[in-house]
Protein backbone atom coordinates (compact mmCIF):
# COMPACT_ATOMS: atom_id res chain seq x y z
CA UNK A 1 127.93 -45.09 -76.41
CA UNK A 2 128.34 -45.29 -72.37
CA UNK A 3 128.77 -49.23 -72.05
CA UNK A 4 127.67 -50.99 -68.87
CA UNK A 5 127.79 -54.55 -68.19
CA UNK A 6 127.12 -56.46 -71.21
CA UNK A 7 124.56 -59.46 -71.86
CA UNK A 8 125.76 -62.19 -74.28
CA UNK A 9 124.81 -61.88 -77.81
CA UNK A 10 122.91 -65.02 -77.72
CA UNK A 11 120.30 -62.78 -75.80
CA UNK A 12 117.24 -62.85 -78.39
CA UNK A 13 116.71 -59.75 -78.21
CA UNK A 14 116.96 -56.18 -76.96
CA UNK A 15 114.77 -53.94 -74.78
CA UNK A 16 114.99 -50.19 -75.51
CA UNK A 17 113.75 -48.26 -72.45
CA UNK A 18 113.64 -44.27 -72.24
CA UNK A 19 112.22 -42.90 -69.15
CA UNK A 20 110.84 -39.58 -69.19
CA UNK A 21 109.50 -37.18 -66.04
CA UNK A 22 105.92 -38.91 -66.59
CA UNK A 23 106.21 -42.00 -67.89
CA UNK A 24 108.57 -44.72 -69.01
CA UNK A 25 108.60 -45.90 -72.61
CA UNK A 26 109.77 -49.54 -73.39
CA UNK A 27 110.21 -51.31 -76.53
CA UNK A 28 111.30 -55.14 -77.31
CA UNK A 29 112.85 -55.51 -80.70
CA UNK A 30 114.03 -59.24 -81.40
CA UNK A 31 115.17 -61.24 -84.91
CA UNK A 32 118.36 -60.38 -87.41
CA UNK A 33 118.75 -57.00 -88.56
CA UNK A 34 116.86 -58.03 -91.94
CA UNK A 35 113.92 -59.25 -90.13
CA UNK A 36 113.32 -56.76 -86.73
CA UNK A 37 110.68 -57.60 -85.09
CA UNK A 38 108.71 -55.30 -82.52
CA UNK A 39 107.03 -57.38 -79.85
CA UNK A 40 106.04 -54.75 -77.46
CA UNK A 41 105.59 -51.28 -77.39
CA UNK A 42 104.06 -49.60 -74.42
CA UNK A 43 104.01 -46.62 -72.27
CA UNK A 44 103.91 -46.62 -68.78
CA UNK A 45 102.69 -43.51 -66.60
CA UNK A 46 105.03 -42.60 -63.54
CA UNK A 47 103.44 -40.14 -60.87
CA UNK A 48 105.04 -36.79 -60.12
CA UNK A 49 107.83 -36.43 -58.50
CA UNK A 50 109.11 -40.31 -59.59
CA UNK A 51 112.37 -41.30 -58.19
CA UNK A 52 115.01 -44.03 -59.84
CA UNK A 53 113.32 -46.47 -57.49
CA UNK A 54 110.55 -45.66 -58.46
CA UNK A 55 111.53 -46.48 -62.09
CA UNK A 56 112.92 -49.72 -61.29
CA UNK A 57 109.73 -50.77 -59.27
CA UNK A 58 107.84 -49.94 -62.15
CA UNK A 59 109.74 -51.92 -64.58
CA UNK A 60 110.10 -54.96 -62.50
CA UNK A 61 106.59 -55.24 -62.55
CA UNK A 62 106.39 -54.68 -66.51
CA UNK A 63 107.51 -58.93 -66.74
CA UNK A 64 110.22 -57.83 -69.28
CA UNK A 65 112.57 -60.48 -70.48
CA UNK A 66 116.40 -60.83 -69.31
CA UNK A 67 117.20 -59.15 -72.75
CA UNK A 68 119.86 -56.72 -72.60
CA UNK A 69 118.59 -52.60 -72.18
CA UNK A 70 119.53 -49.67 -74.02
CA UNK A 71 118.34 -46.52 -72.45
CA UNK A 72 119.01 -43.02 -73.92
CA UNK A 73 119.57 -39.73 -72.28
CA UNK A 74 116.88 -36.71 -72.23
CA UNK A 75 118.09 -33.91 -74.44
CA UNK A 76 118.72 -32.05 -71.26
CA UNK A 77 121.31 -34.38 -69.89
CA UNK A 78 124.18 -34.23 -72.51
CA UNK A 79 125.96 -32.45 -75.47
CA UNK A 80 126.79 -33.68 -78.68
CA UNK A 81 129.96 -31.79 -79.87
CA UNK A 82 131.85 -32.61 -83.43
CA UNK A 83 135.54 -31.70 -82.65
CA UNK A 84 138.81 -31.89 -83.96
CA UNK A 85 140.39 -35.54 -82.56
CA UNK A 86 143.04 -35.08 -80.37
CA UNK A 87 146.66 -36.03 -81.62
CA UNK A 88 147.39 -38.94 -78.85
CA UNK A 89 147.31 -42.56 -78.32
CA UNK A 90 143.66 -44.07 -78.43
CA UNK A 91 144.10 -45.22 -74.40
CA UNK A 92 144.37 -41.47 -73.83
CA UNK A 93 141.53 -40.27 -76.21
CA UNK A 94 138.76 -39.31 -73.82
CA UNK A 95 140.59 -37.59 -71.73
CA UNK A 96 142.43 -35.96 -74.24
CA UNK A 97 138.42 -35.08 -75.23
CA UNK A 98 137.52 -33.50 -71.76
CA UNK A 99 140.09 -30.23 -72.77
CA UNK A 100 138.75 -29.53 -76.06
CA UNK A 101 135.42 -29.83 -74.50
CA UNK A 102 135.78 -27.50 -71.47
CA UNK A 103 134.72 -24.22 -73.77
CA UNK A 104 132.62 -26.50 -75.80
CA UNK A 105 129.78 -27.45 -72.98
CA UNK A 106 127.44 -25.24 -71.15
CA UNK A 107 127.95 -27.50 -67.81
CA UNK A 108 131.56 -28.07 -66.01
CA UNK A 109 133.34 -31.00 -68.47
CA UNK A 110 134.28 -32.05 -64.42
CA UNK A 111 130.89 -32.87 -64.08
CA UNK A 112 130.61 -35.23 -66.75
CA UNK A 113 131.11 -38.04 -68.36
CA UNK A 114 132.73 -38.20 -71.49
CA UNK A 115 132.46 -40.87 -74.54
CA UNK A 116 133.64 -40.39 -78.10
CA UNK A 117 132.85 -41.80 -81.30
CA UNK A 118 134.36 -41.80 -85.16
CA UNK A 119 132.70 -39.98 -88.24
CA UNK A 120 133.36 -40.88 -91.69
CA UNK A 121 136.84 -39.05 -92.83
CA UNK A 122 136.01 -35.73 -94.41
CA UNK A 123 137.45 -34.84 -97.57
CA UNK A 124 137.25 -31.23 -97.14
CA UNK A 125 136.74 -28.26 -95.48
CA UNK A 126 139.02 -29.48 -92.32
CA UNK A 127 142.55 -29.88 -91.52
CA UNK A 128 142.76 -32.71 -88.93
CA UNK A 129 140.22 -36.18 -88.24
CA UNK A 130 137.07 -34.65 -86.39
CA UNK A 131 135.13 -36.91 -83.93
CA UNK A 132 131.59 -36.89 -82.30
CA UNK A 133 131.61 -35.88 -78.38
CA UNK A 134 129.67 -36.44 -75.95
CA UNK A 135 129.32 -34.97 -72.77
CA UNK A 136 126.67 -36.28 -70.43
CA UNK A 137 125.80 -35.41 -67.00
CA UNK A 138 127.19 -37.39 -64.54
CA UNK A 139 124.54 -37.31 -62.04
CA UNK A 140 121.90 -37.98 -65.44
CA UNK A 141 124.05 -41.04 -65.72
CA UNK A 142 124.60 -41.85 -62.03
CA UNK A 143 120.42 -41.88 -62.06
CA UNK A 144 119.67 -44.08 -64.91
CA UNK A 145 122.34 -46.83 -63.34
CA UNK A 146 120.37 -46.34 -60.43
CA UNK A 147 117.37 -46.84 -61.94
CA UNK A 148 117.87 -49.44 -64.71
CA UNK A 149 121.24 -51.02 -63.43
CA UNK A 150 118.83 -54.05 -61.90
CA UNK A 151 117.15 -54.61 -64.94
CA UNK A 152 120.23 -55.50 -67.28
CA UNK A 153 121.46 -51.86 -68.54
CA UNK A 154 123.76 -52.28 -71.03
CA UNK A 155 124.25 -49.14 -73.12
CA UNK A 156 123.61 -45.77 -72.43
CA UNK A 157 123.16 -43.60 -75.52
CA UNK A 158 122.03 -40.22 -76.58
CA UNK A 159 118.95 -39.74 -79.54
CA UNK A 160 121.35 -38.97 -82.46
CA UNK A 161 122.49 -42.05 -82.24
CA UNK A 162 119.30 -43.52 -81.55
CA UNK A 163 118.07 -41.73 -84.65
CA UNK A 164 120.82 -43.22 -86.32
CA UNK A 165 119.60 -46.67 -85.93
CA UNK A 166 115.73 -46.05 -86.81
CA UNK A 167 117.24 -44.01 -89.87
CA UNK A 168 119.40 -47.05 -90.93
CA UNK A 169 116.32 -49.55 -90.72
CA UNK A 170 114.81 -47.49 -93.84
CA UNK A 171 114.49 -48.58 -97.06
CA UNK A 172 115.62 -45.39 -98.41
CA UNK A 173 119.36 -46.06 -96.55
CA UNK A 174 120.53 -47.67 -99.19
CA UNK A 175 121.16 -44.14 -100.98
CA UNK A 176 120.98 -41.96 -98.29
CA UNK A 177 118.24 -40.29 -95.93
CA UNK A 178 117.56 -37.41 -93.56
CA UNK A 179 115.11 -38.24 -90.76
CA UNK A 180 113.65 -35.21 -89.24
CA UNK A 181 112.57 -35.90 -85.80
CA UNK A 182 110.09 -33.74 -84.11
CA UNK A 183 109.96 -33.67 -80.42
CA UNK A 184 107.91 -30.80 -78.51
CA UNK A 185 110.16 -27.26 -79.40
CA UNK A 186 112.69 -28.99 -80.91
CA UNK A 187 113.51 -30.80 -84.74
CA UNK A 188 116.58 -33.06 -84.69
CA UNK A 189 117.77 -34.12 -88.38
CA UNK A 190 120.06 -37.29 -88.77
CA UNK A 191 121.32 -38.33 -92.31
CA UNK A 192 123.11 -41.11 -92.63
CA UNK A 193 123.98 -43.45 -95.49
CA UNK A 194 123.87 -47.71 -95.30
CA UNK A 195 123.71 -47.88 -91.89
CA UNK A 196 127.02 -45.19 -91.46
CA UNK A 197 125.64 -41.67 -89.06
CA UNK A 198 127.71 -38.90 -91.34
CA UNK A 199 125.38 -35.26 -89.61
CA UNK A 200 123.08 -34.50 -86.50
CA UNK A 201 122.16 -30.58 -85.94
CA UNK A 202 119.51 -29.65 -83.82
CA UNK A 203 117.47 -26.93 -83.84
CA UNK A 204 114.34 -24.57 -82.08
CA UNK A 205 111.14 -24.80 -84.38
CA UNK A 206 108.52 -23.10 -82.23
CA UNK A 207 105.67 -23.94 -80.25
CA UNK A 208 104.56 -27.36 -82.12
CA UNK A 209 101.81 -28.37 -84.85
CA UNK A 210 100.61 -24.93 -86.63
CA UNK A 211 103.60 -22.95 -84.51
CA UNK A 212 106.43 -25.29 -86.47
CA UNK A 213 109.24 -22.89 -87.59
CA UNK A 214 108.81 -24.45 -91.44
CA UNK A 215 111.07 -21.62 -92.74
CA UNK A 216 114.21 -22.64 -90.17
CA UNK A 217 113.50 -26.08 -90.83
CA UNK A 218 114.11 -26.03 -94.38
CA UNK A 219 116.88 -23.77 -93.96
CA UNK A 220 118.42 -26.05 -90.91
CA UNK A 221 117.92 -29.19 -93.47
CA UNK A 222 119.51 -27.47 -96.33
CA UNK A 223 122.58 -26.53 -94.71
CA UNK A 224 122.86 -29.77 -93.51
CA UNK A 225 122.03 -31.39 -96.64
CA UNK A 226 124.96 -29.07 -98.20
CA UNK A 227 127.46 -30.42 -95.60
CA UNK A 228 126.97 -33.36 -95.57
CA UNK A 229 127.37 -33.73 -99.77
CA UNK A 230 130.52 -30.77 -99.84
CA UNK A 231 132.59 -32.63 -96.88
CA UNK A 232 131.97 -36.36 -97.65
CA UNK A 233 131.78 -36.07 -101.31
CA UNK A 234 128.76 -37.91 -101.04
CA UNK A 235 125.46 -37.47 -103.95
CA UNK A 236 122.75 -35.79 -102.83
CA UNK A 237 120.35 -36.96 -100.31
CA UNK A 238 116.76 -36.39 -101.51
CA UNK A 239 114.51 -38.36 -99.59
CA UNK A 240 113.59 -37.19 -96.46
CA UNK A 241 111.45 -39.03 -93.66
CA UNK A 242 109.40 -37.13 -90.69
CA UNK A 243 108.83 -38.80 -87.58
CA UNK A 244 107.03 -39.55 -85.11
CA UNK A 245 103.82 -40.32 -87.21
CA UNK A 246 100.72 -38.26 -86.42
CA UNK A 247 99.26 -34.98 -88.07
CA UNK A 248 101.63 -32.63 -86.75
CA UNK A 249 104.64 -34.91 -89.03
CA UNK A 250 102.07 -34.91 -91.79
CA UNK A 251 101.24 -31.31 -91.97
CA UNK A 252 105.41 -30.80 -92.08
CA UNK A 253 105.94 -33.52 -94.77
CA UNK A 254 103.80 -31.87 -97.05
CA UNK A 255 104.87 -28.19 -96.37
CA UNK A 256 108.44 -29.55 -96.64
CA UNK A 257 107.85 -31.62 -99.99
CA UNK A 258 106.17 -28.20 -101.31
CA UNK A 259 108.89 -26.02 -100.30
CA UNK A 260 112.17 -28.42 -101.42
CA UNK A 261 111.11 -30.49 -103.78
CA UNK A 262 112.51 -33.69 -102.15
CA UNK A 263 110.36 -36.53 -101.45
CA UNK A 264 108.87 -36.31 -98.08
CA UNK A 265 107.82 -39.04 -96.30
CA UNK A 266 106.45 -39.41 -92.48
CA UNK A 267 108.09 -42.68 -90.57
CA UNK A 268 105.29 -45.22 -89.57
CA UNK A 269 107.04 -47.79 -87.54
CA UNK A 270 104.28 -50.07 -88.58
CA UNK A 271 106.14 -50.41 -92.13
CA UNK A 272 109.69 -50.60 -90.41
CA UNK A 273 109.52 -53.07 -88.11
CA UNK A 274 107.16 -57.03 -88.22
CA UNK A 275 104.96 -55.27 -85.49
CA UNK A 276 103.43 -58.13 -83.09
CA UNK A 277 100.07 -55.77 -82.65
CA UNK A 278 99.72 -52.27 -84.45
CA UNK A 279 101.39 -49.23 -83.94
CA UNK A 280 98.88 -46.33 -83.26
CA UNK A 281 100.43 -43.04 -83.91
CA UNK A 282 99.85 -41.21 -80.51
CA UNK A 283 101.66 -44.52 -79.05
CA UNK A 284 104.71 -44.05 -81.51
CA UNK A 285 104.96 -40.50 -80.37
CA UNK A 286 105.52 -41.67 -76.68
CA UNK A 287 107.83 -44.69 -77.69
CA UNK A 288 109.65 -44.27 -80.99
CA UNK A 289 112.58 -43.07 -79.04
CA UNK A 290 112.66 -46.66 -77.05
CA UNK A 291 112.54 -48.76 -80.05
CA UNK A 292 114.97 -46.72 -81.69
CA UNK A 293 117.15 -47.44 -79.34
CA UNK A 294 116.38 -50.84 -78.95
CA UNK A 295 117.74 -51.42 -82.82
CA UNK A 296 121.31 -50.42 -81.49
CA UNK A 297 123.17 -53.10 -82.67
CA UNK A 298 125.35 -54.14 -79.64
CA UNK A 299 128.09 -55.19 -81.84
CA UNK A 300 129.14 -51.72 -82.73
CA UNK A 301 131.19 -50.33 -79.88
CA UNK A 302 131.99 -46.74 -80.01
């Protein structure tokens, strides 16, 4: 996504780093993509009120490695838009992008900054090439330079395409998967195939644990399911994984398994990644973001 100053790819390995309004999560992911390795995995607790300095302070005491970072955006600090591609010269793309987007975006498209990014051609159901957007904040972005520009910042991204990576590390790739990801009101599904991203959608699910909207989750996963296999000509996806790990994901996976039929799995990072120490689940519910963005590979550009 948003691409900063770049380390050299002899770096060993990357840190993933997403800070949140109480706490920073950090994740060190080195080795070839065959044989990830998670070295750390920690949270650490900001006080209220925490400024960008205050997030840099806090990291450079954290004794992190000159490893390149990849940050992501809070949900609340972008828009992920699938749009028709503009017809004009690649040089002139994005800014092509910022006029489709202006009725597309609940903040002024002058207020942000935009980055685009290619989806599989679709073999239906469309008349031109449609594209990923995405719109992000410019003062969201202005505050993680600020805060993370010191400590080698070198990507920017959003969680689909986070997602994306921690989808692609699966086993169950290979033919296609749909991770689910639950964060506190919100369920974001991903499916992507080998290691291409194909369909995000988003969608409100209720309060959390017991209060999980199971009813618009299966309906939000089938319609994506059905898009995803009508526009790509793709087979069907049946395996689906839950994440983070932790009873709330289990409770889902089995009321999801019951109600579809597909094989329903929650994510333990544990089996993902060569962990240096164990992965508790209430840890991987502060951090999975981090490491997922920590396996973006830096070689794809988008």
């Amino acid at each position: 996504m948003l691409g900063f100053l770049r380390k050299s790819d002899e770096a060993k390995g990357r840190i993933g780093v997403a800070v949140a309004r109480n706490g920073i999560a950090i994740a060190l992911v080195s080795g070839p993509r065959n044989a990830l390795a998670l070295e750390r995995c920690e949270w650490l607790p900001l006080g209220p009120g925490a400024t960008p300095a205050d997030v840099a302070a806090k990291l450079r005491t954290a004794g992190l490695p000159a490893w390149p970072v990849h940050a992501v955006l809070q949900p609340e600090d972008y828009q992920l838009v699938m749009v028709e591609a503009p017809d004009v010269p690649p040089a002139e793309l994005r800014a092509a992008m910022r006029w489709r987007l202006k009725e597309a975006i609940a903040f002024p498209v002058e207020e942000s900054v935009v980055d685009v990014f290619e989806m599989p051609a679709q073999s239906r159901g469309t008349q031109g090439r449609m594209m990923y957007a995405v719109a992000a904040r410019r003062h969201a972005v202005d505050r993680q330079v600020q805060a993370l520009g010191a400590c080698g910042l070198a990507v920017l991204d959003v969680p689909e395409l986070c997602l994306r990576n921690l989808a692609a590390s699966l086993p169950a790739a290979a033919g296609g998967v749909a991770l689910l990801h639950l964060d506190q009101s919100t369920a974001t599904v991903v499916l992507v195939h080998g290691r291409t991203f194909y369909v995000a959608r988003q969608m409100d699910i209720g309060a959390g644990g017991a209060g999980d909207d199971v009813d618009g989750i299966v309906l939000e996963l089938q319609r994506s399911l059905d898009y995803y296999e009508r526009h790509f000509d793709q087979p069907p996806i049946t395996q689906v994984v839950v994440s983070p790990a932790g009873q709330r994901a289990a409770l889902l996976a089995a009321r999801l398994a019951k109600e579809t039929g597909f094989d329903v799995q929650v994510l333990d990072i544990n089996d993902v990644l060569r962990c240096a120490q164990p992965v508790d689940a209430a840890r991987q519910g502060e951090c999975l973001m981090a490491v997922a963005a920590a396996l973006r590979d830096e070689r794809r550009t988008f």
